[in-house]
PDB file of N, CA and C in Angstrom:
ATOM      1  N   UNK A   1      35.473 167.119 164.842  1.00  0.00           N
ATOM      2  CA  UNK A   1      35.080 165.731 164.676  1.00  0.00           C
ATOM      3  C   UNK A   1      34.008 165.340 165.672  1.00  0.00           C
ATOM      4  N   UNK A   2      34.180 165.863 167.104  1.00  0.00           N
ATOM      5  CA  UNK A   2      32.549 165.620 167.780  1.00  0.00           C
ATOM      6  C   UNK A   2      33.483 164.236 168.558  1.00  0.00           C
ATOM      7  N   UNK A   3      32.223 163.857 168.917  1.00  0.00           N
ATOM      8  CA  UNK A   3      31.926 162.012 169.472  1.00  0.00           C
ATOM      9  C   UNK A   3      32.762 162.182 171.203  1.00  0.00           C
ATOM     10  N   UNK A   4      33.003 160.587 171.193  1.00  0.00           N
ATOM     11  CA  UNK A   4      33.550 160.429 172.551  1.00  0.00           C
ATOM     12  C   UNK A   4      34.903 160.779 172.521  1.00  0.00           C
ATOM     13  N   UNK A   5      35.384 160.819 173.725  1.00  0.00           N
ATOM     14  CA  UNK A   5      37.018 161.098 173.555  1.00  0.00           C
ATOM     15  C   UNK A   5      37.196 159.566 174.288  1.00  0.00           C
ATOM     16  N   UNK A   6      38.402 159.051 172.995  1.00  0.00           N
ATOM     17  CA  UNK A   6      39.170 158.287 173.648  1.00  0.00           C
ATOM     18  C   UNK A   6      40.460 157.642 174.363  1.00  0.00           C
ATOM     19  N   UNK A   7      40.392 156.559 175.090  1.00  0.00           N
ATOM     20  CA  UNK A   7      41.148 156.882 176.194  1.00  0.00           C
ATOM     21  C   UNK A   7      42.383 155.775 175.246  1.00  0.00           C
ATOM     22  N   UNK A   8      43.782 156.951 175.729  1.00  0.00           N
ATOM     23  CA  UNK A   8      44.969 156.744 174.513  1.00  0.00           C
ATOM     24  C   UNK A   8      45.042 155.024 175.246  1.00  0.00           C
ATOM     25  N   UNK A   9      45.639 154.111 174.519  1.00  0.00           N
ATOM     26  CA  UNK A   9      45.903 152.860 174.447  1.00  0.00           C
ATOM     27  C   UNK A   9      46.995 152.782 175.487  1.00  0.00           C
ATOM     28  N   UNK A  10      47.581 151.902 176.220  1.00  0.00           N
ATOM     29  CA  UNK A  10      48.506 151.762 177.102  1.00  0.00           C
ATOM     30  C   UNK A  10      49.729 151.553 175.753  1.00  0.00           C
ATOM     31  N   UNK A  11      50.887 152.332 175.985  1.00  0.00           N
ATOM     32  CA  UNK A  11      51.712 152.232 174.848  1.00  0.00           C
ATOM     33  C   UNK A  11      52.266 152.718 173.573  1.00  0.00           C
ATOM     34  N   UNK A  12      50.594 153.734 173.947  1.00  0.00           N
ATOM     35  CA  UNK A  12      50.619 154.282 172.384  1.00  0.00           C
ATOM     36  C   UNK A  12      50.937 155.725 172.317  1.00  0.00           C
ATOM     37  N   UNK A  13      50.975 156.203 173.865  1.00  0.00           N
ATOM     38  CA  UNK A  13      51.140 157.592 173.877  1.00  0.00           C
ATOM     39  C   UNK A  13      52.967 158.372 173.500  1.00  0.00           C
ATOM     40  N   UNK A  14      53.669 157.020 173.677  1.00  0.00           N
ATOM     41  CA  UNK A  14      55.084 157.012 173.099  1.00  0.00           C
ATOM     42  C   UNK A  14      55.258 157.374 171.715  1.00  0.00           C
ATOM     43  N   UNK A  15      54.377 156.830 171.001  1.00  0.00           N
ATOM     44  CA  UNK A  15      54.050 156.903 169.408  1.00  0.00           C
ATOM     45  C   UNK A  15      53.684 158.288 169.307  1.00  0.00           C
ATOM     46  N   UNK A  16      52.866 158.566 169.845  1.00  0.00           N
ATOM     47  CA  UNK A  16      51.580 159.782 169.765  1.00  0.00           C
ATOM     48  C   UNK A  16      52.924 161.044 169.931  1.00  0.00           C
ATOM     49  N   UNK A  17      53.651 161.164 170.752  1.00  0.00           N
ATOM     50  CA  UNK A  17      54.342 162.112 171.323  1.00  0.00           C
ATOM     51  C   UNK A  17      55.375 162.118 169.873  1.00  0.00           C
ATOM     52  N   UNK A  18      55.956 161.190 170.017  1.00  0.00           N
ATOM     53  CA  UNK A  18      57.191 160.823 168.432  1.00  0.00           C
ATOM     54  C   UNK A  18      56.620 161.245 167.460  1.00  0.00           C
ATOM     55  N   UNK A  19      55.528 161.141 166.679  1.00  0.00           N
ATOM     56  CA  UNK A  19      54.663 161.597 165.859  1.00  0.00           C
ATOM     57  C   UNK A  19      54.526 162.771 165.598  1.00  0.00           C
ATOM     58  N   UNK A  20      54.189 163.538 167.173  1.00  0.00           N
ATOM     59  CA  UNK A  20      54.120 164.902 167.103  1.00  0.00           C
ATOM     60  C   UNK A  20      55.351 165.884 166.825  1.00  0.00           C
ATOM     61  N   UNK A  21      56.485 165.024 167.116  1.00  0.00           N
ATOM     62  CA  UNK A  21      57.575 165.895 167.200  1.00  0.00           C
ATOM     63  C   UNK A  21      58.381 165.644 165.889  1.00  0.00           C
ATOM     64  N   UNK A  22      57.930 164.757 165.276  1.00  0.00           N
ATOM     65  CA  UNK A  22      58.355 164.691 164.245  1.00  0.00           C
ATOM     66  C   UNK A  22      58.095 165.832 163.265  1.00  0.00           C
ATOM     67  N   UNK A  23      56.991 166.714 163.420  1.00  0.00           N
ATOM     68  CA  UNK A  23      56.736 167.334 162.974  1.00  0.00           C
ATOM     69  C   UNK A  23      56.925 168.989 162.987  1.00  0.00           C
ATOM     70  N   UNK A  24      57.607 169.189 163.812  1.00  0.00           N
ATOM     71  CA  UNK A  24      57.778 170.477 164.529  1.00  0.00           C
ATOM     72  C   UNK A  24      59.278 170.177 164.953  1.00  0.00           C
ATOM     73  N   UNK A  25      59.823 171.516 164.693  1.00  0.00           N
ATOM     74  CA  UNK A  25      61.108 171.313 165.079  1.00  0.00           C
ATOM     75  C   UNK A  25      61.713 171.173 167.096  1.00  0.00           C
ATOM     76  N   UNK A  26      60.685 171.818 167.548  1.00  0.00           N
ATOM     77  CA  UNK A  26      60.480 171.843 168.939  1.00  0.00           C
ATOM     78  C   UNK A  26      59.510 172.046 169.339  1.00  0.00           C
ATOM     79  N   UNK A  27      58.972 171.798 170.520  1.00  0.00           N
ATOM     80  CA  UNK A  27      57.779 172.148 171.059  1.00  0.00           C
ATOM     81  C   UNK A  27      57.629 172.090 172.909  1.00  0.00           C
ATOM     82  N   UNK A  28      57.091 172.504 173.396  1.00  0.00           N
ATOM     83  CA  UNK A  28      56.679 172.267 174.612  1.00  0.00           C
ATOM     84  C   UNK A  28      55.629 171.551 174.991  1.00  0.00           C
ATOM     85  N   UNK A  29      55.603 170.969 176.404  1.00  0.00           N
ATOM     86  CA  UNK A  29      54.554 170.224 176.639  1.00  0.00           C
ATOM     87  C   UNK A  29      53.260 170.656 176.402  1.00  0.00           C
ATOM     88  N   UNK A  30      52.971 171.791 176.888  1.00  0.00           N
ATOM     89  CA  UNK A  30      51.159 171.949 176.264  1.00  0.00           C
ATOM     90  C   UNK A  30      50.898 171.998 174.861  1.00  0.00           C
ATOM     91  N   UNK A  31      51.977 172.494 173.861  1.00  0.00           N
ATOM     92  CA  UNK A  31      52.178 172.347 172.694  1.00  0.00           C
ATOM     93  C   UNK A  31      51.349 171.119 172.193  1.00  0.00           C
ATOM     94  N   UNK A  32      52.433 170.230 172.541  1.00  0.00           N
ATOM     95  CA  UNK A  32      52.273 168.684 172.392  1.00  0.00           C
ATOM     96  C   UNK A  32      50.741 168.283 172.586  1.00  0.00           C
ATOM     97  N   UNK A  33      50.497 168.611 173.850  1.00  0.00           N
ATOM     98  CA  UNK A  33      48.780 168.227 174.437  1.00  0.00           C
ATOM     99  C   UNK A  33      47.810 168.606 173.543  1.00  0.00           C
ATOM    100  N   UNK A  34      48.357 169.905 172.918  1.00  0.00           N
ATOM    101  CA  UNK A  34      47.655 170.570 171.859  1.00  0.00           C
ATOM    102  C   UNK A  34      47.185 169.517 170.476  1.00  0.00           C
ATOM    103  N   UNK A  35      48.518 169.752 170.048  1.00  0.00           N
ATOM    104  CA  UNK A  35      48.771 169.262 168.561  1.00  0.00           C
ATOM    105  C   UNK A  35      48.205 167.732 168.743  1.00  0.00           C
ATOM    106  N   UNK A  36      47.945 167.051 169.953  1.00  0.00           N
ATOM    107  CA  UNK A  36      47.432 165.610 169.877  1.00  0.00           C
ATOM    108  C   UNK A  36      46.198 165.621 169.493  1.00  0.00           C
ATOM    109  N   UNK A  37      45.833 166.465 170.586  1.00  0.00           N
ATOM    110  CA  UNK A  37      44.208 166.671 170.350  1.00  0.00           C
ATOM    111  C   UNK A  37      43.705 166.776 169.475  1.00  0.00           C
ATOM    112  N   UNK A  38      44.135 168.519 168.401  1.00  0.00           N
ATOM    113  CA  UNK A  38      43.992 168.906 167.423  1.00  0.00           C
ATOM    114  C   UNK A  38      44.245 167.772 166.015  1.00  0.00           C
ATOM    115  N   UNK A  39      45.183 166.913 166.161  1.00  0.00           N
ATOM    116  CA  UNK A  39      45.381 166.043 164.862  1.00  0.00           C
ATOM    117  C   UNK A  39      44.267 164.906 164.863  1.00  0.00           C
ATOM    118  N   UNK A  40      44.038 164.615 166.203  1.00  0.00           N
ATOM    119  CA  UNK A  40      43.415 163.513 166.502  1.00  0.00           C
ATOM    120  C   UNK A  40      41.670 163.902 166.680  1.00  0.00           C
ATOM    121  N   UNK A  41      41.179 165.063 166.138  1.00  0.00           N
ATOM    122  CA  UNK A  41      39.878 165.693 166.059  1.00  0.00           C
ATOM    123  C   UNK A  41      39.291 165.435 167.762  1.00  0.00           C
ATOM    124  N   UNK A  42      39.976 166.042 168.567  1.00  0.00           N
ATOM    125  CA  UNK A  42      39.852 166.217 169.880  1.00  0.00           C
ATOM    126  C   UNK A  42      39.120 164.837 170.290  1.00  0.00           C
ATOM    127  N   UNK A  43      39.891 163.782 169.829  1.00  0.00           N
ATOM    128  CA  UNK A  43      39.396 162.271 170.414  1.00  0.00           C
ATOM    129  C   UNK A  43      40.619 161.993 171.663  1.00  0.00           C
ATOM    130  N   UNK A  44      41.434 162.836 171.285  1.00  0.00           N
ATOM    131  CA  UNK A  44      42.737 162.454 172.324  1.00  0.00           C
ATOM    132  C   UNK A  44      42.532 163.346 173.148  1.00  0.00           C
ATOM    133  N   UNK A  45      42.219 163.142 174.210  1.00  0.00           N
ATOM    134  CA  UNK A  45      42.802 163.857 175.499  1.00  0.00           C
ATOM    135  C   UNK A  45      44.291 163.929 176.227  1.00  0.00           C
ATOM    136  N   UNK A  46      45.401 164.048 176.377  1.00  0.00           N
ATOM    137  CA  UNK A  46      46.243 163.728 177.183  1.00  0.00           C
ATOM    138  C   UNK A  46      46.778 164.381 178.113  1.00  0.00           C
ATOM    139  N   UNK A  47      46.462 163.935 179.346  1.00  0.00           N
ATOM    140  CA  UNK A  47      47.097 164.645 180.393  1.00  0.00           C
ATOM    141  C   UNK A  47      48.075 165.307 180.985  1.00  0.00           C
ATOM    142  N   UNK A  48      48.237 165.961 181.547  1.00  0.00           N
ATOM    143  CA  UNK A  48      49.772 166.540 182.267  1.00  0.00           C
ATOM    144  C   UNK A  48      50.125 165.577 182.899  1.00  0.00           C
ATOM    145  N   UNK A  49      49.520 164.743 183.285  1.00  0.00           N
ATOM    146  CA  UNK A  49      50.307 163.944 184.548  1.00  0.00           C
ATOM    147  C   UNK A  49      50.518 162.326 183.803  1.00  0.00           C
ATOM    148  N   UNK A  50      50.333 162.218 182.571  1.00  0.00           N
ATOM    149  CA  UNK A  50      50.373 161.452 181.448  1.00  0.00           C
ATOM    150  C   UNK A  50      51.755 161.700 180.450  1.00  0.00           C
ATOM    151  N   UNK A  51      51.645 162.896 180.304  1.00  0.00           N
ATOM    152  CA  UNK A  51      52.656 163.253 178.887  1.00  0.00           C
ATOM    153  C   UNK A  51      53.928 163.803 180.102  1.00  0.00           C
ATOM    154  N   UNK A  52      54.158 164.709 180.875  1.00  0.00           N
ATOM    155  CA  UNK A  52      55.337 164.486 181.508  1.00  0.00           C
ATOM    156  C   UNK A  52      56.782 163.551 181.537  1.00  0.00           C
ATOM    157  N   UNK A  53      55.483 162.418 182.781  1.00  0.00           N
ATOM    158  CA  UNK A  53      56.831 161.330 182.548  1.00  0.00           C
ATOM    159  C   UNK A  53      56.881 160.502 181.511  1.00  0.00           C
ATOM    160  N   UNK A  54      56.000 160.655 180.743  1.00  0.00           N
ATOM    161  CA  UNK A  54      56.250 160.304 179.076  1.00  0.00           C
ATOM    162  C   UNK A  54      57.376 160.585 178.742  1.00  0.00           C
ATOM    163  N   UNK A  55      57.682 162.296 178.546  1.00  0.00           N
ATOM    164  CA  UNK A  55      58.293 162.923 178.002  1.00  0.00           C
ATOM    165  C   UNK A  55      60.054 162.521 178.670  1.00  0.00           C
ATOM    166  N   UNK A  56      59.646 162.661 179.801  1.00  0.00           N
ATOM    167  CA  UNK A  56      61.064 162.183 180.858  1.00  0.00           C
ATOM    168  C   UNK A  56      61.538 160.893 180.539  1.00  0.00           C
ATOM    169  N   UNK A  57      60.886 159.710 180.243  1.00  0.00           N
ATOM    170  CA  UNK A  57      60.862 159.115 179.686  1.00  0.00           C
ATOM    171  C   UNK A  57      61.763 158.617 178.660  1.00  0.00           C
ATOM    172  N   UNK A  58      61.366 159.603 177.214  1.00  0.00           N
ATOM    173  CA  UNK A  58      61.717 159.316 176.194  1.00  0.00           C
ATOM    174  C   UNK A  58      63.164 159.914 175.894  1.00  0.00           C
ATOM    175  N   UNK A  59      62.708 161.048 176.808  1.00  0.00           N
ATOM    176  CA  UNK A  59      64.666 161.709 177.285  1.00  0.00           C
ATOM    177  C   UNK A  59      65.385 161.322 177.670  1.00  0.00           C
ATOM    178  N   UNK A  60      65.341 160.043 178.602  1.00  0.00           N
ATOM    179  CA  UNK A  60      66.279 159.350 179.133  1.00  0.00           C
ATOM    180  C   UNK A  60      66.781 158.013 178.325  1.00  0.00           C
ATOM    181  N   UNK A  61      65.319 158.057 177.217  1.00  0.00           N
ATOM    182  CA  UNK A  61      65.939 156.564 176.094  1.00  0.00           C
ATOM    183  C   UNK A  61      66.959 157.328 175.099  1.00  0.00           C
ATOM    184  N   UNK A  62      66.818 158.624 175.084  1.00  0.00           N
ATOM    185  CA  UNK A  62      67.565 159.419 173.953  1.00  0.00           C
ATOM    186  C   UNK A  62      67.147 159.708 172.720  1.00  0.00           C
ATOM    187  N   UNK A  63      65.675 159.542 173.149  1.00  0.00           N
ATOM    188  CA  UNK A  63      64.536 159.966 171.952  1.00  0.00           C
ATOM    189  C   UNK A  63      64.374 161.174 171.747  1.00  0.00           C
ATOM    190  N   UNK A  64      64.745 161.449 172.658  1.00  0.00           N
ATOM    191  CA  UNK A  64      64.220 163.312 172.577  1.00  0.00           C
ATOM    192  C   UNK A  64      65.051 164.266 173.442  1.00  0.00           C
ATOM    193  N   UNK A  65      65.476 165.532 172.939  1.00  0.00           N
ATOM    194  CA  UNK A  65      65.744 166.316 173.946  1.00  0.00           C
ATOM    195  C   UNK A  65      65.193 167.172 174.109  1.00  0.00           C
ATOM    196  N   UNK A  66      65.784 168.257 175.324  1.00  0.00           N
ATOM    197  CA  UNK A  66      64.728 169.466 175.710  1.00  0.00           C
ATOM    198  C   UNK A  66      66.200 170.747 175.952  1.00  0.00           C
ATOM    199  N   UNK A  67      65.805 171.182 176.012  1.00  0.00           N
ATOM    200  CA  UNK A  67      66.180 172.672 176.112  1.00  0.00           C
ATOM    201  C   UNK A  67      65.598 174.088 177.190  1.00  0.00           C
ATOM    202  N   UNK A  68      65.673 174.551 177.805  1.00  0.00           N
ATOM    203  CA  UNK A  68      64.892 175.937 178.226  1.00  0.00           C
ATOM    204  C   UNK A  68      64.788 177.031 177.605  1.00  0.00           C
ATOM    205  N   UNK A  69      63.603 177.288 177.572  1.00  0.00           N
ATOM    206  CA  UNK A  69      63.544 178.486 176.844  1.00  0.00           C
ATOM    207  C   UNK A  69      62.407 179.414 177.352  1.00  0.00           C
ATOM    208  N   UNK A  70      62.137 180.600 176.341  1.00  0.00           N
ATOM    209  CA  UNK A  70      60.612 181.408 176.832  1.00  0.00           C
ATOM    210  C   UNK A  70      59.656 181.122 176.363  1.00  0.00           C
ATOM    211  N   UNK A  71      58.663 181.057 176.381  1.00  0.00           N
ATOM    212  CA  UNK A  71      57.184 180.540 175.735  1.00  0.00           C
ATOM    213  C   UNK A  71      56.722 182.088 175.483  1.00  0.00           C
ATOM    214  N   UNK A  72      55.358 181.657 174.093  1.00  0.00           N
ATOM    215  CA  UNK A  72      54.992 182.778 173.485  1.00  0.00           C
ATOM    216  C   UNK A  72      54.610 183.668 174.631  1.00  0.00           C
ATOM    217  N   UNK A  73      54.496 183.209 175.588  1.00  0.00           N
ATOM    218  CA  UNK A  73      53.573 184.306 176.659  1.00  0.00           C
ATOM    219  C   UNK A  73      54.137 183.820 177.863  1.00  0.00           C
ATOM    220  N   UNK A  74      55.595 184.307 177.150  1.00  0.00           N
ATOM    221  CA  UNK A  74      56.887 185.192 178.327  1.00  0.00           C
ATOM    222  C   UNK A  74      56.979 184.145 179.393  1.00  0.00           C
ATOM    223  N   UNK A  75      56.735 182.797 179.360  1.00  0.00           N
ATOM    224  CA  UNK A  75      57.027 181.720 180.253  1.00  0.00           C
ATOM    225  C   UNK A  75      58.112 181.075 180.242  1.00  0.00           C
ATOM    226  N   UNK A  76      58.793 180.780 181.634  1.00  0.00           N
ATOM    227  CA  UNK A  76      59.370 179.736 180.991  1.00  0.00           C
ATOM    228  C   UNK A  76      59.389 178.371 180.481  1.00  0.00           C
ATOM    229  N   UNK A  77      59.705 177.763 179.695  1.00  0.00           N
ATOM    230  CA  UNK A  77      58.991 176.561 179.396  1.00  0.00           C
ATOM    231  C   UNK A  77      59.990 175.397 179.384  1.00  0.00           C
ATOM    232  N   UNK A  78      59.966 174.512 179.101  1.00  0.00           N
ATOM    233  CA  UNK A  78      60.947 173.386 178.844  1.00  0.00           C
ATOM    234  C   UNK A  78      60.862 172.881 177.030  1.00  0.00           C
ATOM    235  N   UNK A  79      61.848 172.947 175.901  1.00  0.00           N
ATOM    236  CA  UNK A  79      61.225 172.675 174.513  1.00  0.00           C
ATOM    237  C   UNK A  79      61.796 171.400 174.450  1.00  0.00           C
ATOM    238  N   UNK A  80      61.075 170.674 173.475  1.00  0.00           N
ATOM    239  CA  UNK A  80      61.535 169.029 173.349  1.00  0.00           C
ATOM    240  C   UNK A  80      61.710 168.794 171.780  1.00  0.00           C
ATOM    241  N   UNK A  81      63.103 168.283 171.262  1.00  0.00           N
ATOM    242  CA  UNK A  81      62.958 168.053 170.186  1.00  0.00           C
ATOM    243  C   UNK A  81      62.904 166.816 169.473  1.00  0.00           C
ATOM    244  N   UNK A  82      62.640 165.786 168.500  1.00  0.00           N
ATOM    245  CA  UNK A  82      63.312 164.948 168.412  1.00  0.00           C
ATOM    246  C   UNK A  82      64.953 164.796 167.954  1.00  0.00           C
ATOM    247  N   UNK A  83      65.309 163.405 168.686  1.00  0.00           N
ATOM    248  CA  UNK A  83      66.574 162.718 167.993  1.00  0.00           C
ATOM    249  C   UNK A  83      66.625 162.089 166.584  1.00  0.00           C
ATOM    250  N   UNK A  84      68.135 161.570 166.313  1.00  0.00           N
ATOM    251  CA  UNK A  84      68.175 160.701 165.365  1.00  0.00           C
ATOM    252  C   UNK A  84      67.588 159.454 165.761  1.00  0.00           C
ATOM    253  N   UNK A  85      67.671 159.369 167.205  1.00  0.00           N
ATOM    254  CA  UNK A  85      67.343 158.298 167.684  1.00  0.00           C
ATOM    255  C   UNK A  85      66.280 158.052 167.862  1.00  0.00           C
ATOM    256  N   UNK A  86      65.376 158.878 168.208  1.00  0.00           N
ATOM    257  CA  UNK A  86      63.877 158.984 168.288  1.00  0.00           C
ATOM    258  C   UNK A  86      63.242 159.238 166.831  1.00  0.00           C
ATOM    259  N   UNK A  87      63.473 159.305 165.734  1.00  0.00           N
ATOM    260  CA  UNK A  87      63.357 158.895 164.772  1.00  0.00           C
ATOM    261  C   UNK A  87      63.325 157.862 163.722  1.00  0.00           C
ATOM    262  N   UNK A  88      64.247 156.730 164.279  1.00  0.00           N
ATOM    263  CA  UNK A  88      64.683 155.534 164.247  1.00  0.00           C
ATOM    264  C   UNK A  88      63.549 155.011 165.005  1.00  0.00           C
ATOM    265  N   UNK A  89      63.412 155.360 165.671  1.00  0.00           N
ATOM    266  CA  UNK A  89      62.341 154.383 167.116  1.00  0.00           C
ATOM    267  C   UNK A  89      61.017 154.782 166.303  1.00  0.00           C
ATOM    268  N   UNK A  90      60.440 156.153 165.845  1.00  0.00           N
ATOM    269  CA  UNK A  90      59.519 156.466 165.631  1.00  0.00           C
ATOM    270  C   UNK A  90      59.364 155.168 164.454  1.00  0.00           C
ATOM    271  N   UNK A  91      60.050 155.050 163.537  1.00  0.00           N
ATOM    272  CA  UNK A  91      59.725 154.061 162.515  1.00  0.00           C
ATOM    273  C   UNK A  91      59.649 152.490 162.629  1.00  0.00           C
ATOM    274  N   UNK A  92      60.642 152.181 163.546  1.00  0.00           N
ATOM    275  CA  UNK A  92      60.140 151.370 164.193  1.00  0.00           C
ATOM    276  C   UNK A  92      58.479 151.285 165.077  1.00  0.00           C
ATOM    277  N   UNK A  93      58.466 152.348 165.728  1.00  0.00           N
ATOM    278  CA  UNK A  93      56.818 152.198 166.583  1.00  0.00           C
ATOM    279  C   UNK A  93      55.823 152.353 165.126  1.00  0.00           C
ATOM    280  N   UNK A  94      55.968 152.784 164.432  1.00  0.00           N
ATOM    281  CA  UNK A  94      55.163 152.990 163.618  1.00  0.00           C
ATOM    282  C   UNK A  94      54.923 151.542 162.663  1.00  0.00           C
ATOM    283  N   UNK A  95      56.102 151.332 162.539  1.00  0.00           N
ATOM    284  CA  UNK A  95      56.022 149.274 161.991  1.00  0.00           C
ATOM    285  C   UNK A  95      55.039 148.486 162.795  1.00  0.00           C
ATOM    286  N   UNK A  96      55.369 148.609 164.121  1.00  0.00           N
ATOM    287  CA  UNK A  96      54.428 147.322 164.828  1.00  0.00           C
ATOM    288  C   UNK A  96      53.188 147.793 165.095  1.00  0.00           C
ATOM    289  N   UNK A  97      52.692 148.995 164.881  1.00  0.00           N
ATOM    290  CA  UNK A  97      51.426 149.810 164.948  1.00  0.00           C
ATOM    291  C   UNK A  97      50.885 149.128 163.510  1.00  0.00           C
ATOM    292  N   UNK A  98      51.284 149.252 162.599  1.00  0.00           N
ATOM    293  CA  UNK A  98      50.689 148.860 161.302  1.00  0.00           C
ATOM    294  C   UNK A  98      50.546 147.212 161.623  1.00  0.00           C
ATOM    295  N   UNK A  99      51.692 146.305 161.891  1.00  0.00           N
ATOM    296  CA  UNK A  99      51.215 145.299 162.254  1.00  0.00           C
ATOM    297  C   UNK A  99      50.286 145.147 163.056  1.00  0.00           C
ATOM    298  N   UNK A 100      49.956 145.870 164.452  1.00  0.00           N
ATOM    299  CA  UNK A 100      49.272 145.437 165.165  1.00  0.00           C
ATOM    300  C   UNK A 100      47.796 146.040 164.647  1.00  0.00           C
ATOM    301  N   UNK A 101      47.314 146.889 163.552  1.00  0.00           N
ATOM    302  CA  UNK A 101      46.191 147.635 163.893  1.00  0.00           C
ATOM    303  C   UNK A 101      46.143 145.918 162.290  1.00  0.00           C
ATOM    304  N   UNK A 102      46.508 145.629 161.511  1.00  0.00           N
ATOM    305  CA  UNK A 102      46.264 144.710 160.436  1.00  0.00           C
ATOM    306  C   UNK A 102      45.733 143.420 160.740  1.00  0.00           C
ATOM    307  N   UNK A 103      46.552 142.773 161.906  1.00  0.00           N
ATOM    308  CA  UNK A 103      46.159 142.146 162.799  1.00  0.00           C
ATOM    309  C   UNK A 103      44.676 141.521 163.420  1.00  0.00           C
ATOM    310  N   UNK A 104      44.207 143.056 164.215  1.00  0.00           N
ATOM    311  CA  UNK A 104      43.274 143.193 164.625  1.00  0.00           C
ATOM    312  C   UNK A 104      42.067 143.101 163.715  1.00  0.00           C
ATOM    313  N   UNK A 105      42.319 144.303 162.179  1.00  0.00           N
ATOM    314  CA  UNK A 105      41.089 144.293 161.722  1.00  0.00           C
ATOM    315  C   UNK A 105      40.658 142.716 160.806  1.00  0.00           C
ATOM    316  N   UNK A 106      42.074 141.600 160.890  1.00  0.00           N
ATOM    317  CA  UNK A 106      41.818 140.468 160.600  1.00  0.00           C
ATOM    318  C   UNK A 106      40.479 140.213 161.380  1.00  0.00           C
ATOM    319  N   UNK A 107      41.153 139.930 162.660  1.00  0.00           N
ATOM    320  CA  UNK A 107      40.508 139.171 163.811  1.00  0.00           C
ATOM    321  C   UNK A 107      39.429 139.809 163.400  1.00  0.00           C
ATOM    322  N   UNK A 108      38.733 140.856 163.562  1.00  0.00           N
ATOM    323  CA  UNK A 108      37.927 141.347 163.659  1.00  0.00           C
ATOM    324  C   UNK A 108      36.852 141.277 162.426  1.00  0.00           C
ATOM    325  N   UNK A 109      37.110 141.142 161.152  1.00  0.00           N
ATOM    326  CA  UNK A 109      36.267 140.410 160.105  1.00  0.00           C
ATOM    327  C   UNK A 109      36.089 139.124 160.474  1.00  0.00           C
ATOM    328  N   UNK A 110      36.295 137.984 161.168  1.00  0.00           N
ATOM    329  CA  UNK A 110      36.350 137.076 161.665  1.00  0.00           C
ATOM    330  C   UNK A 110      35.215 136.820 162.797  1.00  0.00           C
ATOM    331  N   UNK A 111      34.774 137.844 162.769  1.00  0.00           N
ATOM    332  CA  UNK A 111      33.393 137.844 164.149  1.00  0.00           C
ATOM    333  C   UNK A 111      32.147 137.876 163.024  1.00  0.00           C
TER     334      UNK A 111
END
């Protein structure tokens, strides 16, 4: 996709992460960093020091769990899956995202 990379929204990287895991039965953090980028035509950047306590985060709301395991290249890694609960939430975040992006492109014909 090219262009600028942009910088994730305060809020939205909760979504972004739920999203991803919705899709994959587990994954690890660089995984994740990956698959953002990659879906998002490398407009998303997200950091290690960003998606972490994200991730810690969403484990402690009971959105997600993790597991230990080996990574393709014999590491050890930490895997994160989603919940029922983080599934529930995902549809919820995904509701007020649609409200809020409908919203905007009001306002925004309005200029």
């Amino acid at each position: 996709m090219g262009g600028p990379k942009i910088d994730v929204m305060q809020g939205t990287l909760d979504l972004l992460i739920l999203q991803i895991m919705a899709r994959a039965p587990k994954l690890h953090g660089y995984d994740i960093i990956e698959q953002i980028a990659e879906r998002s035509g490398d407009a998303f950047q997200v950091e290690e020091g960003a998606l972490y306590p994200a991730l810690h985060r969403l484990e402690l709301k009971g959105w997600l769990d993790s597991e230990w395991g080996i990574s393709e290249n014999k590491r050890r890694a930490k895997y994160y899956r989603l919940t029922a609960r983080g599934r529930k939430q995902l549809e919820r975040e995904r509701a007020a995202w649609q409200r809020l992006t409908g919203v905007m492109a009001r306002v925004l014909e309005l200029a």
